[in-house]
N, C-alpha and C. Protein backbone atom coordinates (compact mmCIF):
# COMPACT_ATOMS: atom_id res chain seq x y z
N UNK A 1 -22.88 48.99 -7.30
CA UNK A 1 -21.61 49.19 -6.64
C UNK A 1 -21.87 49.86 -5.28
N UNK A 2 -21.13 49.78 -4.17
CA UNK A 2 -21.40 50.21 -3.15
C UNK A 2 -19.67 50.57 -2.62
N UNK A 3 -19.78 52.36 -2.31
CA UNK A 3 -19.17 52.78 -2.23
C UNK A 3 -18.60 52.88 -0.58
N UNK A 4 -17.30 52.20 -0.26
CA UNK A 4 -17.18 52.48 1.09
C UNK A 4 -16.12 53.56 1.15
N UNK A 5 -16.02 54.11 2.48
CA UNK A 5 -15.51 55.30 2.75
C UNK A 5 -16.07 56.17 2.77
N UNK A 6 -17.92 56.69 2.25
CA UNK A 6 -18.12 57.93 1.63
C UNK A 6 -17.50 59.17 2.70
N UNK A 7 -17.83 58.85 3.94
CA UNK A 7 -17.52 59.87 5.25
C UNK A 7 -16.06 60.62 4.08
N UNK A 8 -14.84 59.83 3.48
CA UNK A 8 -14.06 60.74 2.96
C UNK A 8 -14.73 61.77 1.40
N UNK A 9 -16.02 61.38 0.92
CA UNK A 9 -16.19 62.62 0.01
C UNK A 9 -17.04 63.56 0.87
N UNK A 10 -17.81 63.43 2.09
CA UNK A 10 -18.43 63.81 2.42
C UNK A 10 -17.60 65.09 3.38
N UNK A 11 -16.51 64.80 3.96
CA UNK A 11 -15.73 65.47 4.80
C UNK A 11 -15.20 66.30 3.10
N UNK A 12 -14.67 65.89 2.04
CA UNK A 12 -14.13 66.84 1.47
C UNK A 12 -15.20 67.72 0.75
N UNK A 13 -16.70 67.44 0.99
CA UNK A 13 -17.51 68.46 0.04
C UNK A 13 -17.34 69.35 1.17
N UNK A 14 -17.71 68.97 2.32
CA UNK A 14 -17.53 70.16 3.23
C UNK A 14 -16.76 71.42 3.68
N UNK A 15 -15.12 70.60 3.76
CA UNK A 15 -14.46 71.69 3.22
C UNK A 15 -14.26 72.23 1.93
N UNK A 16 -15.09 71.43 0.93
CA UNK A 16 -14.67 72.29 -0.64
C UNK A 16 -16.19 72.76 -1.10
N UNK A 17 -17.19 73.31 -0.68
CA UNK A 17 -18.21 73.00 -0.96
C UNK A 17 -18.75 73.12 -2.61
N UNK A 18 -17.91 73.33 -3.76
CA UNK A 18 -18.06 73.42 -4.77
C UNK A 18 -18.02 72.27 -5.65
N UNK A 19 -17.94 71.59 -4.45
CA UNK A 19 -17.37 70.01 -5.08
C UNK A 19 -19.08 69.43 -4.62
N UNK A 20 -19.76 69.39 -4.08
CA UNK A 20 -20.68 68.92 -3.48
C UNK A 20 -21.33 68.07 -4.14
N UNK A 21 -22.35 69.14 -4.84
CA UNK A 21 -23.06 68.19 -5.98
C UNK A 21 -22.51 67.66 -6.65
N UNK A 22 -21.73 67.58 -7.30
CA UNK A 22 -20.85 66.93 -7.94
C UNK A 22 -20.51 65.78 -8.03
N UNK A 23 -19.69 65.68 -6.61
CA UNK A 23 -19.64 64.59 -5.67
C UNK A 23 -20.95 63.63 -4.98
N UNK A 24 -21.67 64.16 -5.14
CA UNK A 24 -22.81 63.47 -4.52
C UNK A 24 -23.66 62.83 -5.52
N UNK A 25 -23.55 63.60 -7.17
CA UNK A 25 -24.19 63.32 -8.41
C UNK A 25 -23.26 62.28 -8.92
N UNK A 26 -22.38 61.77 -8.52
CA UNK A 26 -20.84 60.85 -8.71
C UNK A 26 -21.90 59.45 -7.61
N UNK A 27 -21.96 59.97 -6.48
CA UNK A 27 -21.90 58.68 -5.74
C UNK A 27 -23.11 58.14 -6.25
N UNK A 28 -24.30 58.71 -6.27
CA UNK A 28 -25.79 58.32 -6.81
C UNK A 28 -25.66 57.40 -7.92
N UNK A 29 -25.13 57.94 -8.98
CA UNK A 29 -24.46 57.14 -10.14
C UNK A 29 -23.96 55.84 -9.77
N UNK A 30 -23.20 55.57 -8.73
CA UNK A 30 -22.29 54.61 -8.41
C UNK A 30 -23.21 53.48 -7.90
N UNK A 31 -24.14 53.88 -7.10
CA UNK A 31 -24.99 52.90 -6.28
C UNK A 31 -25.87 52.25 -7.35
N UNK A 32 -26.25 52.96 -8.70
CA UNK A 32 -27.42 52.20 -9.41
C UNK A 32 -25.86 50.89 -10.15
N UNK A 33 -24.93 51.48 -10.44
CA UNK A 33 -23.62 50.62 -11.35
C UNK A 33 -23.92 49.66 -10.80
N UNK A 34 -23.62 48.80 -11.66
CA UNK A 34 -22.69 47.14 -11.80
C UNK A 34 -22.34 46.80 -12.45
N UNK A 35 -21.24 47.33 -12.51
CA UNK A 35 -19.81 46.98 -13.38
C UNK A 35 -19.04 45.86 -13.23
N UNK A 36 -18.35 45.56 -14.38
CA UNK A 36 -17.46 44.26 -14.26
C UNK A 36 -15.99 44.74 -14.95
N UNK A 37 -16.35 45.68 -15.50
CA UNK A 37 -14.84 46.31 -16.38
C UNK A 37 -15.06 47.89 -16.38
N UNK A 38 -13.93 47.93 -17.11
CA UNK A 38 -13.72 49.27 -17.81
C UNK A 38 -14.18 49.93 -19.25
N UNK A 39 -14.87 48.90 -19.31
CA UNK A 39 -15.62 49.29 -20.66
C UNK A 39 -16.83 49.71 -19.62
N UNK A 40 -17.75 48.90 -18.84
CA UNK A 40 -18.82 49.48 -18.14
C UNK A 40 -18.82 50.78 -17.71
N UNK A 41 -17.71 50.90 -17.04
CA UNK A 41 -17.61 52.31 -16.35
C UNK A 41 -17.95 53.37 -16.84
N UNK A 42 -17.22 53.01 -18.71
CA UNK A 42 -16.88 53.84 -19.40
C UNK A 42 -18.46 54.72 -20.16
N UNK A 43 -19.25 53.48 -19.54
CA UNK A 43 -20.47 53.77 -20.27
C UNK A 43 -21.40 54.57 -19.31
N UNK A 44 -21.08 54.62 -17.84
CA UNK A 44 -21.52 55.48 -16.77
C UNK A 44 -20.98 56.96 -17.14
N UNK A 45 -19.11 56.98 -17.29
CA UNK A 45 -18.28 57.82 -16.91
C UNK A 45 -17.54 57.84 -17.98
N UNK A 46 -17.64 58.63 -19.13
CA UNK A 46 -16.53 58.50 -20.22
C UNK A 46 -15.35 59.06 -20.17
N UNK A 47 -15.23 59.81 -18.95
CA UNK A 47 -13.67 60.28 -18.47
C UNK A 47 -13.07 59.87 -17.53
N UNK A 48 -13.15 58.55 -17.51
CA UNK A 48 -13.16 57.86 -16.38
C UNK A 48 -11.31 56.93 -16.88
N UNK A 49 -10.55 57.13 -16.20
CA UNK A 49 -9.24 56.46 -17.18
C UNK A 49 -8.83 55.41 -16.04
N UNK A 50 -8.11 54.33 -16.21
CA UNK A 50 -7.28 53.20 -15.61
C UNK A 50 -6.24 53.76 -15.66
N UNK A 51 -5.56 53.60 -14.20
CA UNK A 51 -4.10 53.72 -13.83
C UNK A 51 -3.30 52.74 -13.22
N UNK A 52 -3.71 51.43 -13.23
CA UNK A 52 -3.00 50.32 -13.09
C UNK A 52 -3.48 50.29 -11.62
N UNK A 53 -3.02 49.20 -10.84
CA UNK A 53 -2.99 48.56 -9.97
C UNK A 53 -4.62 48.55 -9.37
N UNK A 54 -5.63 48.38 -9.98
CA UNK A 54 -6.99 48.57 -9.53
C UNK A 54 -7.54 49.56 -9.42
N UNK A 55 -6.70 50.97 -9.70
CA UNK A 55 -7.08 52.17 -9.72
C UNK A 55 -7.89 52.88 -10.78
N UNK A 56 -8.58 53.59 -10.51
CA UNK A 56 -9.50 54.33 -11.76
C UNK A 56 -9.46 55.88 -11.24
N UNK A 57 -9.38 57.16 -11.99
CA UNK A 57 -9.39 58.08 -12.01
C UNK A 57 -10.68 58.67 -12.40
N UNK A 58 -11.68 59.46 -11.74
CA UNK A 58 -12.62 60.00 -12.63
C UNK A 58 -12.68 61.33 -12.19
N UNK A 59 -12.88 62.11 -13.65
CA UNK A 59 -12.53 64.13 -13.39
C UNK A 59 -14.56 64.07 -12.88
N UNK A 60 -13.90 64.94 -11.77
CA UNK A 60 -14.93 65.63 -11.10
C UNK A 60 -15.39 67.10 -11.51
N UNK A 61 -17.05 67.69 -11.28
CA UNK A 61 -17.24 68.57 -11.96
C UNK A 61 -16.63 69.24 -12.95
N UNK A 62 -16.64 69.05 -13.82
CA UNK A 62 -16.35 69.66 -15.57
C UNK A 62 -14.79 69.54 -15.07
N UNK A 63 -13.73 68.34 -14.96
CA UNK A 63 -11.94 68.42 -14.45
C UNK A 63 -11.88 69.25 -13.26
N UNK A 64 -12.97 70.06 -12.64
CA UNK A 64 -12.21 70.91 -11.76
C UNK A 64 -11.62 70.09 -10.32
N UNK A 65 -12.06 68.77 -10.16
CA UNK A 65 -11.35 67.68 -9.12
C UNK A 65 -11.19 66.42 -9.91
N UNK A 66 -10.22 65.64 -9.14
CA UNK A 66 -10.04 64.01 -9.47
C UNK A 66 -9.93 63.13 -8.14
N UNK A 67 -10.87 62.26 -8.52
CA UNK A 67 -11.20 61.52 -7.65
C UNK A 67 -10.51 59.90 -8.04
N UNK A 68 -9.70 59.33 -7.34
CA UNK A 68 -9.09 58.19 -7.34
C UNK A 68 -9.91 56.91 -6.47
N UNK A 69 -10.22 55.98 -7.22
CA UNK A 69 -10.54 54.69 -6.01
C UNK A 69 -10.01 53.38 -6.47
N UNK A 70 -10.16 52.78 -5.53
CA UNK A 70 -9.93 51.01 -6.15
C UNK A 70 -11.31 50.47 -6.31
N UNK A 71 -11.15 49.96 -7.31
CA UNK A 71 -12.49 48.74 -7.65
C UNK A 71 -12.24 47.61 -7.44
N UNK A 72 -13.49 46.68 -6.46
CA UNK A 72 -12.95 45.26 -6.59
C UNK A 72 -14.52 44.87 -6.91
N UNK A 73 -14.04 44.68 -8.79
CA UNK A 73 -15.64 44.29 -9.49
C UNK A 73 -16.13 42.85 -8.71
N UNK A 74 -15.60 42.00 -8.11
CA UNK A 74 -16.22 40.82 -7.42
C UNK A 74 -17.04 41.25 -6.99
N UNK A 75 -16.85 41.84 -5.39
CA UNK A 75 -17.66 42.31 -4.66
C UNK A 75 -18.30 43.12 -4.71
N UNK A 76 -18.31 44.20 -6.30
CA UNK A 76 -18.67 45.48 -6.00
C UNK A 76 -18.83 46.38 -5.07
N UNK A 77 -17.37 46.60 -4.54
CA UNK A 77 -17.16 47.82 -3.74
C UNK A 77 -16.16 48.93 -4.54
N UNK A 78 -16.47 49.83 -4.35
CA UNK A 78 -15.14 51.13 -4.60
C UNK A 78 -14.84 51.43 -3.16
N UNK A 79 -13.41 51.49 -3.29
CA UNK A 79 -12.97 52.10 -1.93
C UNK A 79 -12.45 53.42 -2.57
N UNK A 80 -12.76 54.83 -1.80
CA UNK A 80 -12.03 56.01 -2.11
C UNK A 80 -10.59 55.89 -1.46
N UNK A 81 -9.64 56.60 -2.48
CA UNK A 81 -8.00 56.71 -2.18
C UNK A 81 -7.34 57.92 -2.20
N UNK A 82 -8.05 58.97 -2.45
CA UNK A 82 -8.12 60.02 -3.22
C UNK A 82 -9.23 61.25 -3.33
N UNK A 83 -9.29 62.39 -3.38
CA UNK A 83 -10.10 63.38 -3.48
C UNK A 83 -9.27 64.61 -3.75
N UNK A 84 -9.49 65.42 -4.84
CA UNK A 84 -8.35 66.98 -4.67
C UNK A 84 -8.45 67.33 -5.80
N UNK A 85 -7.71 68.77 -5.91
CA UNK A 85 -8.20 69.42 -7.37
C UNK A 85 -6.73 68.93 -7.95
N UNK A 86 -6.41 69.26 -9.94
CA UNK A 86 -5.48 68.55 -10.27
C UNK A 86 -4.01 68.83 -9.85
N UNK A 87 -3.98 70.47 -9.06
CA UNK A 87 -2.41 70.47 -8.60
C UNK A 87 -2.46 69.47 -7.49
N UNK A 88 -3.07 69.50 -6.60
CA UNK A 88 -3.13 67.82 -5.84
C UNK A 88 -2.91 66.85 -6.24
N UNK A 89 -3.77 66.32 -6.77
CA UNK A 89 -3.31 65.04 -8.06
C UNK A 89 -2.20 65.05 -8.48
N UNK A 90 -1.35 66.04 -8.81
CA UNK A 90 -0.30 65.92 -9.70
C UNK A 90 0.77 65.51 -8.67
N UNK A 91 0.82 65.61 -7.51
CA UNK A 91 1.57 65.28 -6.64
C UNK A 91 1.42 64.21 -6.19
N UNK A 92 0.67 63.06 -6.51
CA UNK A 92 0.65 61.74 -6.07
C UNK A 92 1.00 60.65 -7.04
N UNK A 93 1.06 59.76 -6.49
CA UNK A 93 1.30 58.37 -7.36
C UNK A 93 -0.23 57.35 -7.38
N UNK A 94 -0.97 57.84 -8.25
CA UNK A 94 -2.25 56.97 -8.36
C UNK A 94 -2.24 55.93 -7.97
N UNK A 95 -1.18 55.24 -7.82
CA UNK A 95 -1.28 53.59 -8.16
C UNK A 95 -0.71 53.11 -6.59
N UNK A 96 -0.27 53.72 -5.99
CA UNK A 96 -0.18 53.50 -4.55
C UNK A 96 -1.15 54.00 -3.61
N UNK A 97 -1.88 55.28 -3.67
CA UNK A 97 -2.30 55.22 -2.57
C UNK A 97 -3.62 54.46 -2.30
């Protein structure tokens, strides 16, 4: 899988720096993937949940962030949509942004 956008986890480890490794132990993961579903993912990321419209949710360091992207298993890309801890999250609509 090849993750575009990273510049947006990379700008948010910076200002969050607790998120870092984390985030960076997330993307590493992502580049060896090739996924075709949600069962795959599930076998990378077991907290990894579907929220409809191409969206996937996965809790960052032990829930303390959630990270939202779209998958388009064709091409294997993730695009990031999303980055923030869960009172953030709770204020969005997964499935739009």
């Amino acid at each position: 899988m090849r993750v575009i956008t990273y510049t947006n986890l990379k700008k948010y480890y910076q200002k969050h720096p607790s998120s870092k490794i984390a985030l960076q132990d997330w993307n590493e993961k992502i580049k060896k993937a090739e996924w075709s579903n949600l069962s795959d993912i599930k076998n990378t990321f077991n907290s990894v949940d579907y929220v409809g419209n191409d969206r996937y949710v996965f809790n960052i360091k032990g829930n303390n962030f959630r990270l939202v992207v779209a998958i388009n298993f064709l091409h294997q890309k993730i695009f990031i949509r999303f980055i923030g801890t869960h009172s953030e999250y709770d204020k969005i609509d997964c499935k739009t942004v």
